[in-house]
PDB file of N, CA and C in Angstrom:
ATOM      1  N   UNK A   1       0.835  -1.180   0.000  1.00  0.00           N
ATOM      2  CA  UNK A   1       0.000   0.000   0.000  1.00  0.00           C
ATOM      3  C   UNK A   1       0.880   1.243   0.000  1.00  0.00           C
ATOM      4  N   UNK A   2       0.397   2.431  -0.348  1.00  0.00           N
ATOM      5  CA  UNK A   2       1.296   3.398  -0.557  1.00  0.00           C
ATOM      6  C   UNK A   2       0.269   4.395   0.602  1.00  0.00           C
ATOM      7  N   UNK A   3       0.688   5.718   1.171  1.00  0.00           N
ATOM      8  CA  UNK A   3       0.217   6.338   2.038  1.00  0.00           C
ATOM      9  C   UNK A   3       0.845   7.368   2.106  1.00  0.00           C
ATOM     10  N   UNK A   4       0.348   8.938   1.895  1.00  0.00           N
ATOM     11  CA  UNK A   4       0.815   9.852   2.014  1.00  0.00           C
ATOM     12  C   UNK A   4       0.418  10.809   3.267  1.00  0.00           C
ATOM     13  N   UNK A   5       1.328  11.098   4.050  1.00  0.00           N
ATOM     14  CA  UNK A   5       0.568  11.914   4.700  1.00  0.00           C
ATOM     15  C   UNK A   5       1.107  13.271   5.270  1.00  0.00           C
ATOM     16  N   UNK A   6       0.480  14.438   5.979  1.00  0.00           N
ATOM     17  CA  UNK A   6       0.740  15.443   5.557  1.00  0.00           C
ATOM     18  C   UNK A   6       1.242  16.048   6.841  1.00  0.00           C
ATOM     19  N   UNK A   7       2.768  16.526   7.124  1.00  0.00           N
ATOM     20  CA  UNK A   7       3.288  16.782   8.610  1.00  0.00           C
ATOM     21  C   UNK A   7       3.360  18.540   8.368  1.00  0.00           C
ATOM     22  N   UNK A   8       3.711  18.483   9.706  1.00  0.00           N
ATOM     23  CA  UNK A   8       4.054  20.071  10.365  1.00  0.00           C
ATOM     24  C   UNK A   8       5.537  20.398  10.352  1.00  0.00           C
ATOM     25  N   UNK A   9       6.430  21.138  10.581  1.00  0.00           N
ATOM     26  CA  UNK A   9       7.102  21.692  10.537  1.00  0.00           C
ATOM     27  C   UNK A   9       8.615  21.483   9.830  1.00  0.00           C
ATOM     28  N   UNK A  10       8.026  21.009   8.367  1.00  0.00           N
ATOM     29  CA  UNK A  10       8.800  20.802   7.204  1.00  0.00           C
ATOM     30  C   UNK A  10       9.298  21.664   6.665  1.00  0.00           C
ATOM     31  N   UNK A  11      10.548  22.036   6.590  1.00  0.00           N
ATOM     32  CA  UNK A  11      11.085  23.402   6.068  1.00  0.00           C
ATOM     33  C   UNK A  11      11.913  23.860   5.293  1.00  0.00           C
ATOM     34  N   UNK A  12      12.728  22.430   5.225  1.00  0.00           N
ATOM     35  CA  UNK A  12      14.362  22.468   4.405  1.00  0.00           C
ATOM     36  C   UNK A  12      14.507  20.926   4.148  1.00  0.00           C
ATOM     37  N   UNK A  13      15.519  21.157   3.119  1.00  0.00           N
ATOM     38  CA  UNK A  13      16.698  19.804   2.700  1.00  0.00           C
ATOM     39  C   UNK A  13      16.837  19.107   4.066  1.00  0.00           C
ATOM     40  N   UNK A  14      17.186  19.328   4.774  1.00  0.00           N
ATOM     41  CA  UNK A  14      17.630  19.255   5.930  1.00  0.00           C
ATOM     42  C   UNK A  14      16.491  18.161   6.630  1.00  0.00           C
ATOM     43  N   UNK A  15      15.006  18.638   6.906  1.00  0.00           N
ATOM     44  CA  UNK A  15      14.308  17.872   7.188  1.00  0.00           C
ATOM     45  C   UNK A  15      14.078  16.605   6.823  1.00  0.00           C
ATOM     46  N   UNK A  16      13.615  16.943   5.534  1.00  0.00           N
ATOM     47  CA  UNK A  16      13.836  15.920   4.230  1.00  0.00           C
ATOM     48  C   UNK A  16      14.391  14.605   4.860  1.00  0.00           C
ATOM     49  N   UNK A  17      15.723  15.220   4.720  1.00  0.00           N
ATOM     50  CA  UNK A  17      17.146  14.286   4.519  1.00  0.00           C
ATOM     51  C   UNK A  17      16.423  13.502   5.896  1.00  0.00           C
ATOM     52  N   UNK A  18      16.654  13.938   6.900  1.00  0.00           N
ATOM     53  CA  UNK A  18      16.108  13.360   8.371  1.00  0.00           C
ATOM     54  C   UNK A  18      14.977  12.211   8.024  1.00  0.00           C
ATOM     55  N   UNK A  19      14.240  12.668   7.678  1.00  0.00           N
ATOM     56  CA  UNK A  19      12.909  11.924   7.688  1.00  0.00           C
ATOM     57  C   UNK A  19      12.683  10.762   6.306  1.00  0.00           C
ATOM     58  N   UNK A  20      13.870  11.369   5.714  1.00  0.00           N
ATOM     59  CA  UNK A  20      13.709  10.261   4.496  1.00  0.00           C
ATOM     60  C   UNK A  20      14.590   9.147   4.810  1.00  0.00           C
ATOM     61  N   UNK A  21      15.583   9.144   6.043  1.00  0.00           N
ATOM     62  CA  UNK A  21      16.736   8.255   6.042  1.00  0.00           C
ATOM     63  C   UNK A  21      16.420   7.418   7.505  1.00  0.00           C
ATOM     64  N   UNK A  22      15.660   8.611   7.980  1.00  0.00           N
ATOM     65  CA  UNK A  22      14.966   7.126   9.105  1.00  0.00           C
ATOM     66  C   UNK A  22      13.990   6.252   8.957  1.00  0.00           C
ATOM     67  N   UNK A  23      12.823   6.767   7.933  1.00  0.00           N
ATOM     68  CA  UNK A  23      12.105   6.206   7.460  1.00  0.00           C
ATOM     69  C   UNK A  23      11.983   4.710   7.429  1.00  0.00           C
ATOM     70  N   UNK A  24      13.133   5.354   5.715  1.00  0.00           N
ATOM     71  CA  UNK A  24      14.131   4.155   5.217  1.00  0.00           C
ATOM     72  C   UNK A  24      14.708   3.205   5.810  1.00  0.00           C
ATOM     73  N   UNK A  25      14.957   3.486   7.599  1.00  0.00           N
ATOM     74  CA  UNK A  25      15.375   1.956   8.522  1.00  0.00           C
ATOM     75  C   UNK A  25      14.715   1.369   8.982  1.00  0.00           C
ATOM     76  N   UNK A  26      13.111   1.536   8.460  1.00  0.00           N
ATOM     77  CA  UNK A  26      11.923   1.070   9.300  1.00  0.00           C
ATOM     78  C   UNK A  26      11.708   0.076   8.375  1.00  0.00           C
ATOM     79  N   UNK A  27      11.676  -1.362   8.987  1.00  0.00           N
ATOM     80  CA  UNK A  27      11.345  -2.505   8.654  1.00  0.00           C
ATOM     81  C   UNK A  27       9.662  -2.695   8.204  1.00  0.00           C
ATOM     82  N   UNK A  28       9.549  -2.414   6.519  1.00  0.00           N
ATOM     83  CA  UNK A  28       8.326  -3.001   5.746  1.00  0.00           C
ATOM     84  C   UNK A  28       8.123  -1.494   5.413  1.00  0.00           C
ATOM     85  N   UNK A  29       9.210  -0.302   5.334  1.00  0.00           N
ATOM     86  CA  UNK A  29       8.533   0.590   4.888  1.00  0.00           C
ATOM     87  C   UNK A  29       9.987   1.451   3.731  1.00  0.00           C
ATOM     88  N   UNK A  30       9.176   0.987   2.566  1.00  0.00           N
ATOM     89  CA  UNK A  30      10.377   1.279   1.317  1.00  0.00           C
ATOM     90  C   UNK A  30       9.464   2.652   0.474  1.00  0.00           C
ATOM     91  N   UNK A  31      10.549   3.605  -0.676  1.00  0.00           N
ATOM     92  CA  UNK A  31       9.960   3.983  -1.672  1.00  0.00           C
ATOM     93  C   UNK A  31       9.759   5.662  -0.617  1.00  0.00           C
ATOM     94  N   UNK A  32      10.562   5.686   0.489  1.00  0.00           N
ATOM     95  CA  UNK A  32       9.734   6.944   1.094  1.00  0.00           C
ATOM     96  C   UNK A  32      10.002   7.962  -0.054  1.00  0.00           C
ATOM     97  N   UNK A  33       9.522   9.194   0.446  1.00  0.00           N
ATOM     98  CA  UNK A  33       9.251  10.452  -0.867  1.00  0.00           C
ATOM     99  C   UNK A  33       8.824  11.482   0.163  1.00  0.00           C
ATOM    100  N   UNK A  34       9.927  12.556   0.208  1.00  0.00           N
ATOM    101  CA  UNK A  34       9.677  13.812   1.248  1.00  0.00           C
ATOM    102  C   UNK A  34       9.413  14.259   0.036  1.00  0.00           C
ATOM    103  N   UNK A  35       8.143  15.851   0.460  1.00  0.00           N
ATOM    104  CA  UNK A  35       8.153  16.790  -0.647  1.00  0.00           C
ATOM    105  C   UNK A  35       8.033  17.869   0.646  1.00  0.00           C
ATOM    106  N   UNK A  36       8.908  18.725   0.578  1.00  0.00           N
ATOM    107  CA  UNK A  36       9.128  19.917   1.573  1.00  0.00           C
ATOM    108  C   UNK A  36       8.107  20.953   1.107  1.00  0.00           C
ATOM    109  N   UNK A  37       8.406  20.899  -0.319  1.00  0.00           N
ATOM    110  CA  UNK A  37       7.059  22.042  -0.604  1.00  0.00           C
ATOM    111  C   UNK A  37       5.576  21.906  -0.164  1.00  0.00           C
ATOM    112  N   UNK A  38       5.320  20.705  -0.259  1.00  0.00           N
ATOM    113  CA  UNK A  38       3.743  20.397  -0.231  1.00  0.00           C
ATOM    114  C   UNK A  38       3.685  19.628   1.479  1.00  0.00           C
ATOM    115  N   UNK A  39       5.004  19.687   2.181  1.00  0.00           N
ATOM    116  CA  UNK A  39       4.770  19.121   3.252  1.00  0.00           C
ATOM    117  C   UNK A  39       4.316  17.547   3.556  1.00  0.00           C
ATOM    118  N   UNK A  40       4.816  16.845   2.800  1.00  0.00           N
ATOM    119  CA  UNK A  40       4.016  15.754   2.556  1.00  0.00           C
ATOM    120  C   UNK A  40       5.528  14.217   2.360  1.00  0.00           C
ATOM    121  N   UNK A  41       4.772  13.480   3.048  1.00  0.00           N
ATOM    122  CA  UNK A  41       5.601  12.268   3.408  1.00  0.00           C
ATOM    123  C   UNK A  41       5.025  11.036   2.902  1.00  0.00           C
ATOM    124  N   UNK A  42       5.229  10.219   1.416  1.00  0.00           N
ATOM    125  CA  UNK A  42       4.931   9.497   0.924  1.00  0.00           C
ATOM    126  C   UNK A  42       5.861   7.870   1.063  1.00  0.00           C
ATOM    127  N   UNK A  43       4.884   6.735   1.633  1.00  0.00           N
ATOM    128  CA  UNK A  43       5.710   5.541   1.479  1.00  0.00           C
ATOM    129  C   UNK A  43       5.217   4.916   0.938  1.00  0.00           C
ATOM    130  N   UNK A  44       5.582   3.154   0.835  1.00  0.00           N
ATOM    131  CA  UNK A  44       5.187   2.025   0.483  1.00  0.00           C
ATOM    132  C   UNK A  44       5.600   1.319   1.993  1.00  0.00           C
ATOM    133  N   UNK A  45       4.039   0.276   2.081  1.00  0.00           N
ATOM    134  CA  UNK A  45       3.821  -0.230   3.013  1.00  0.00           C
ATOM    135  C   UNK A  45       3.401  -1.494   3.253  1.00  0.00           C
ATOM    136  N   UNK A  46       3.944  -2.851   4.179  1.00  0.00           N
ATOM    137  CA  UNK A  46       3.132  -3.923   3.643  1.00  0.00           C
ATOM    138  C   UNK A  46       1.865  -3.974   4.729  1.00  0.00           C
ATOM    139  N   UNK A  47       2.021  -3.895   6.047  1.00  0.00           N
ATOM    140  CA  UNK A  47       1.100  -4.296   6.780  1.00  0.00           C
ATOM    141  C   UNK A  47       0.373  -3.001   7.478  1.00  0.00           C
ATOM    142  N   UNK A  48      -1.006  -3.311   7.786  1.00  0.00           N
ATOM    143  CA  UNK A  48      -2.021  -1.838   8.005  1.00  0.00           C
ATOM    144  C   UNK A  48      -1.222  -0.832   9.125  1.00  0.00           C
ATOM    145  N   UNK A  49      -0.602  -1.404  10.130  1.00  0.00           N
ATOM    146  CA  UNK A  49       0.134  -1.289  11.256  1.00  0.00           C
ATOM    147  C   UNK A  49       1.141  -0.320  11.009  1.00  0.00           C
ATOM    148  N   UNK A  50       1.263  -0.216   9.714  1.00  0.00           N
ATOM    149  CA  UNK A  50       3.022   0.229   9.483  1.00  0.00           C
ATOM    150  C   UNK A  50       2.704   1.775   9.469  1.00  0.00           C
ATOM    151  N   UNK A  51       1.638   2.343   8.937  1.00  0.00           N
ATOM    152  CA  UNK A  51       1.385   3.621   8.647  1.00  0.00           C
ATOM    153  C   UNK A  51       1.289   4.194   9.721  1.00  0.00           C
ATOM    154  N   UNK A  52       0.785   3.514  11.054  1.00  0.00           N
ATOM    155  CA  UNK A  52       0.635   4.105  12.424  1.00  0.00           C
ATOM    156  C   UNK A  52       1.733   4.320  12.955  1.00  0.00           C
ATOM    157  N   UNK A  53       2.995   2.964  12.738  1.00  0.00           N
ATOM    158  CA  UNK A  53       3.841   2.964  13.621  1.00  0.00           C
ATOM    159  C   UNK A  53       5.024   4.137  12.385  1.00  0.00           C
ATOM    160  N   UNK A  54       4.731   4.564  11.529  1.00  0.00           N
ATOM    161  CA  UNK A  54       5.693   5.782  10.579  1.00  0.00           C
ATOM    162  C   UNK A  54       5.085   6.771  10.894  1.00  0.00           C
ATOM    163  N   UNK A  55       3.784   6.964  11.756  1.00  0.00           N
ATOM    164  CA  UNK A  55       3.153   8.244  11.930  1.00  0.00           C
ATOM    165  C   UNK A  55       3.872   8.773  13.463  1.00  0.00           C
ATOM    166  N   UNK A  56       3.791   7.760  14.006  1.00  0.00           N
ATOM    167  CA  UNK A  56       4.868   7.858  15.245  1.00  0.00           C
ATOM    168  C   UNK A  56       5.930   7.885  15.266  1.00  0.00           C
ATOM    169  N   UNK A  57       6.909   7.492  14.326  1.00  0.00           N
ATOM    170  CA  UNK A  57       8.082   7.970  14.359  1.00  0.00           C
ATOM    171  C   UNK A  57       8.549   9.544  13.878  1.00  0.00           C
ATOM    172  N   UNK A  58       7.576   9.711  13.128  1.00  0.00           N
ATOM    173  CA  UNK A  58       7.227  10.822  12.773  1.00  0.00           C
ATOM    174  C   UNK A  58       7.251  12.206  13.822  1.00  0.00           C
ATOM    175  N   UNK A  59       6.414  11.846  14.728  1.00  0.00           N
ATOM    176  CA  UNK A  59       6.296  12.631  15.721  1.00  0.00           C
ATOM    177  C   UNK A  59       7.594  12.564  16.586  1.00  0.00           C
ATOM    178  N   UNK A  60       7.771  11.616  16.826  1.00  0.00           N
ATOM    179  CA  UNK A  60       8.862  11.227  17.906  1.00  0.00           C
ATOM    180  C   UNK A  60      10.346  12.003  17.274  1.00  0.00           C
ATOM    181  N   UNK A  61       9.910  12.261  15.560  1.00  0.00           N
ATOM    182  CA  UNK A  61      11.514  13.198  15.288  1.00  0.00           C
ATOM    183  C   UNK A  61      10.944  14.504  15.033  1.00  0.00           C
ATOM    184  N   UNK A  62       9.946  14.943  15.692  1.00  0.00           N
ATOM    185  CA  UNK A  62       9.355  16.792  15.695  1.00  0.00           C
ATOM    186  C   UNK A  62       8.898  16.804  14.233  1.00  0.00           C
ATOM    187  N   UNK A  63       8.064  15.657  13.676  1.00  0.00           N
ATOM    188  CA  UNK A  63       7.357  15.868  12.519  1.00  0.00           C
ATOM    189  C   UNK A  63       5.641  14.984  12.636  1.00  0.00           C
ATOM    190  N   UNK A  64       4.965  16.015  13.555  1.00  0.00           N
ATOM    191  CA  UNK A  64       3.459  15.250  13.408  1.00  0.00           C
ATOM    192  C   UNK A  64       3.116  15.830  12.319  1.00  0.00           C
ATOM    193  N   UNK A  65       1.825  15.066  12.364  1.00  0.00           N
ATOM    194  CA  UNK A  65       0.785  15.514  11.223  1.00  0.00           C
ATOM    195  C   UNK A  65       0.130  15.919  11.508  1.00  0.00           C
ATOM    196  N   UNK A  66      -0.327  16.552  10.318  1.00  0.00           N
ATOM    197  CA  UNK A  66      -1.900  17.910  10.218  1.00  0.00           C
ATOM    198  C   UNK A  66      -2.604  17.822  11.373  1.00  0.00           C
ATOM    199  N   UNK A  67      -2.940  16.485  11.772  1.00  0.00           N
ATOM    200  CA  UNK A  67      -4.492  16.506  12.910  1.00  0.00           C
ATOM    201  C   UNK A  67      -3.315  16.231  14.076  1.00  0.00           C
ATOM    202  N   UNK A  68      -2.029  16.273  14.529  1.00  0.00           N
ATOM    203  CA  UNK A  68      -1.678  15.813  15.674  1.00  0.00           C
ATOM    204  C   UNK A  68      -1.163  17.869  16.121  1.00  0.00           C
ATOM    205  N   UNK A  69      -1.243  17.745  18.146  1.00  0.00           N
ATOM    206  CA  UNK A  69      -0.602  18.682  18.285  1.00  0.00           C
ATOM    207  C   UNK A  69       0.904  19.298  18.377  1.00  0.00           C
ATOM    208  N   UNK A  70       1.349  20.297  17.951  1.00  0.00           N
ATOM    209  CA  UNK A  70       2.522  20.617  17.288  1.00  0.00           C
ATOM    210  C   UNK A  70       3.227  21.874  18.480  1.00  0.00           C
ATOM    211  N   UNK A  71       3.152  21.826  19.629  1.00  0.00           N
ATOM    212  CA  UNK A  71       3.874  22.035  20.465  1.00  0.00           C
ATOM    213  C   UNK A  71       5.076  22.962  20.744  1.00  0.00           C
ATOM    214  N   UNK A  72       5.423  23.183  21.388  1.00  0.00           N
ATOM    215  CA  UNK A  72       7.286  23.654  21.541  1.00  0.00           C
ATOM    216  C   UNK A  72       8.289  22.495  21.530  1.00  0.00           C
ATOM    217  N   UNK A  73       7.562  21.673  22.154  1.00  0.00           N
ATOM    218  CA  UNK A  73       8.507  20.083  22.252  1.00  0.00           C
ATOM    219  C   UNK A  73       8.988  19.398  20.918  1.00  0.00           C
ATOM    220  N   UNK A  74       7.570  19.272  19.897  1.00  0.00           N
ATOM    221  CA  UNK A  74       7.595  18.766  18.742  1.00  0.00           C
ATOM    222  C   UNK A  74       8.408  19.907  17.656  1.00  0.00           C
ATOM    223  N   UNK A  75       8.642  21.401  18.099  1.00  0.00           N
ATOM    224  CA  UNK A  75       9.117  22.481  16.994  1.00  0.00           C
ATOM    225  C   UNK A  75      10.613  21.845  17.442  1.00  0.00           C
ATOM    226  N   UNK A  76      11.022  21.902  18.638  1.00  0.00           N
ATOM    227  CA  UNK A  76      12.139  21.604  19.265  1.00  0.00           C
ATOM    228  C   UNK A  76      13.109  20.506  18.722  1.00  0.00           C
ATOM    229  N   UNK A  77      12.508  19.627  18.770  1.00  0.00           N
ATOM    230  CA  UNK A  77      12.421  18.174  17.863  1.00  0.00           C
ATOM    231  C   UNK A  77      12.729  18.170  16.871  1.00  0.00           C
ATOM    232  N   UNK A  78      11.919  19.046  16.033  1.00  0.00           N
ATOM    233  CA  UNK A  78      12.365  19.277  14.391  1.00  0.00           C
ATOM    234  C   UNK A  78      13.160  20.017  14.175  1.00  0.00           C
ATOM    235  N   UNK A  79      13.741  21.246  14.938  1.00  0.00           N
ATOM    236  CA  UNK A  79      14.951  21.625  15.102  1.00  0.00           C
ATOM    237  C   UNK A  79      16.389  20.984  15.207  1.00  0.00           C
ATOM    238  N   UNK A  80      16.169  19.907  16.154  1.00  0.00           N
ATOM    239  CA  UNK A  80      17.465  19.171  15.815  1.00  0.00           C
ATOM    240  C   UNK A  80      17.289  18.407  15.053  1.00  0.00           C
ATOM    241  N   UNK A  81      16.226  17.378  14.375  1.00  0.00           N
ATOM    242  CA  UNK A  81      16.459  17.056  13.157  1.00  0.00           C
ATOM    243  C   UNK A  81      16.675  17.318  11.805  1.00  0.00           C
ATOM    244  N   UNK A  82      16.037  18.087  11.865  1.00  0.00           N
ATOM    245  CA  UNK A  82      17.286  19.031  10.552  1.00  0.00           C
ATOM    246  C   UNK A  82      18.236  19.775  10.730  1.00  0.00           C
ATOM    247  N   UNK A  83      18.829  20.450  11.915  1.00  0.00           N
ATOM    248  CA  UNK A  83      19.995  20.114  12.142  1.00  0.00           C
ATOM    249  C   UNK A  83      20.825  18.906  11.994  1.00  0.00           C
ATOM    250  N   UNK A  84      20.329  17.857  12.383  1.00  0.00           N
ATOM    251  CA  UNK A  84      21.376  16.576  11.997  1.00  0.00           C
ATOM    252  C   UNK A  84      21.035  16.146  10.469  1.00  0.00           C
ATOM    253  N   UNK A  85      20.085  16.364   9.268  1.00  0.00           N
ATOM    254  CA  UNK A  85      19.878  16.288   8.470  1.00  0.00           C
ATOM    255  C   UNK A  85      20.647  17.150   7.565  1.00  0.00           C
ATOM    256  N   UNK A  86      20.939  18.367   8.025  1.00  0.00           N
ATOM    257  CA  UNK A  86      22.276  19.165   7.572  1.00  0.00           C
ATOM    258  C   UNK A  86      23.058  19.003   7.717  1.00  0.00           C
ATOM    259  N   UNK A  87      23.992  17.812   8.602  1.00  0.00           N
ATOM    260  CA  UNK A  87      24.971  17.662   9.029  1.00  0.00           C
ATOM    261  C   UNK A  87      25.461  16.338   8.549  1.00  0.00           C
ATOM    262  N   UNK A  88      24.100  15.067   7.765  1.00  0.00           N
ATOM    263  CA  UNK A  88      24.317  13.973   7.262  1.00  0.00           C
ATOM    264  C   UNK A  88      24.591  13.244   8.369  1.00  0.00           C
ATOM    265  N   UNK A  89      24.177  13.705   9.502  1.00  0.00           N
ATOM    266  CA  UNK A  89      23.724  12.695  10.435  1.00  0.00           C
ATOM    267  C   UNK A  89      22.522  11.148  10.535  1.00  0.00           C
TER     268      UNK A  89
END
């Protein structure tokens, strides 16, 4: 299954890079696709489970989505991940 979905505080290469390379270590989830412009985080998925547990990792690196709340904690979050996404961390 493929699943796009639409996060908060996407801003740069930088994010991107972050969110496309952890993604990518998540077991059953290939094909990711950051688009910084449109804010939007596209995968391939095998089991229903997987989209929940990439929506949470999501958050957990300061990138919820549209309907989740977006905090100081979660801006904070996405601050150092694209910081380390600039850094090829």
């Amino acid at each position: 299954m493929k699943t796009t979905l639409q996060v908060q505080n996407l801003k740069c290469g930088g994010c991107a890079r972050t969110i496309s390379n952890k993604l990518s270590e998540m077991n059953g989830i290939q094909d990711v696709i950051v688009e910084k412009d449109s804010s939007s985080v596209s995968f391939v998925h095998q089991g229903a489970d997987d989209a929940s547990l990439v929506k949470e990792a999501l958050r957990q690196l300061g990138y919820p989505t549209i309907d989740e709340d977006n905090g100081l904690v979660q801006k904070a979050k996405s601050f150092v991940s694209c910081a380390n996404g600039k850094l090829g961390l």
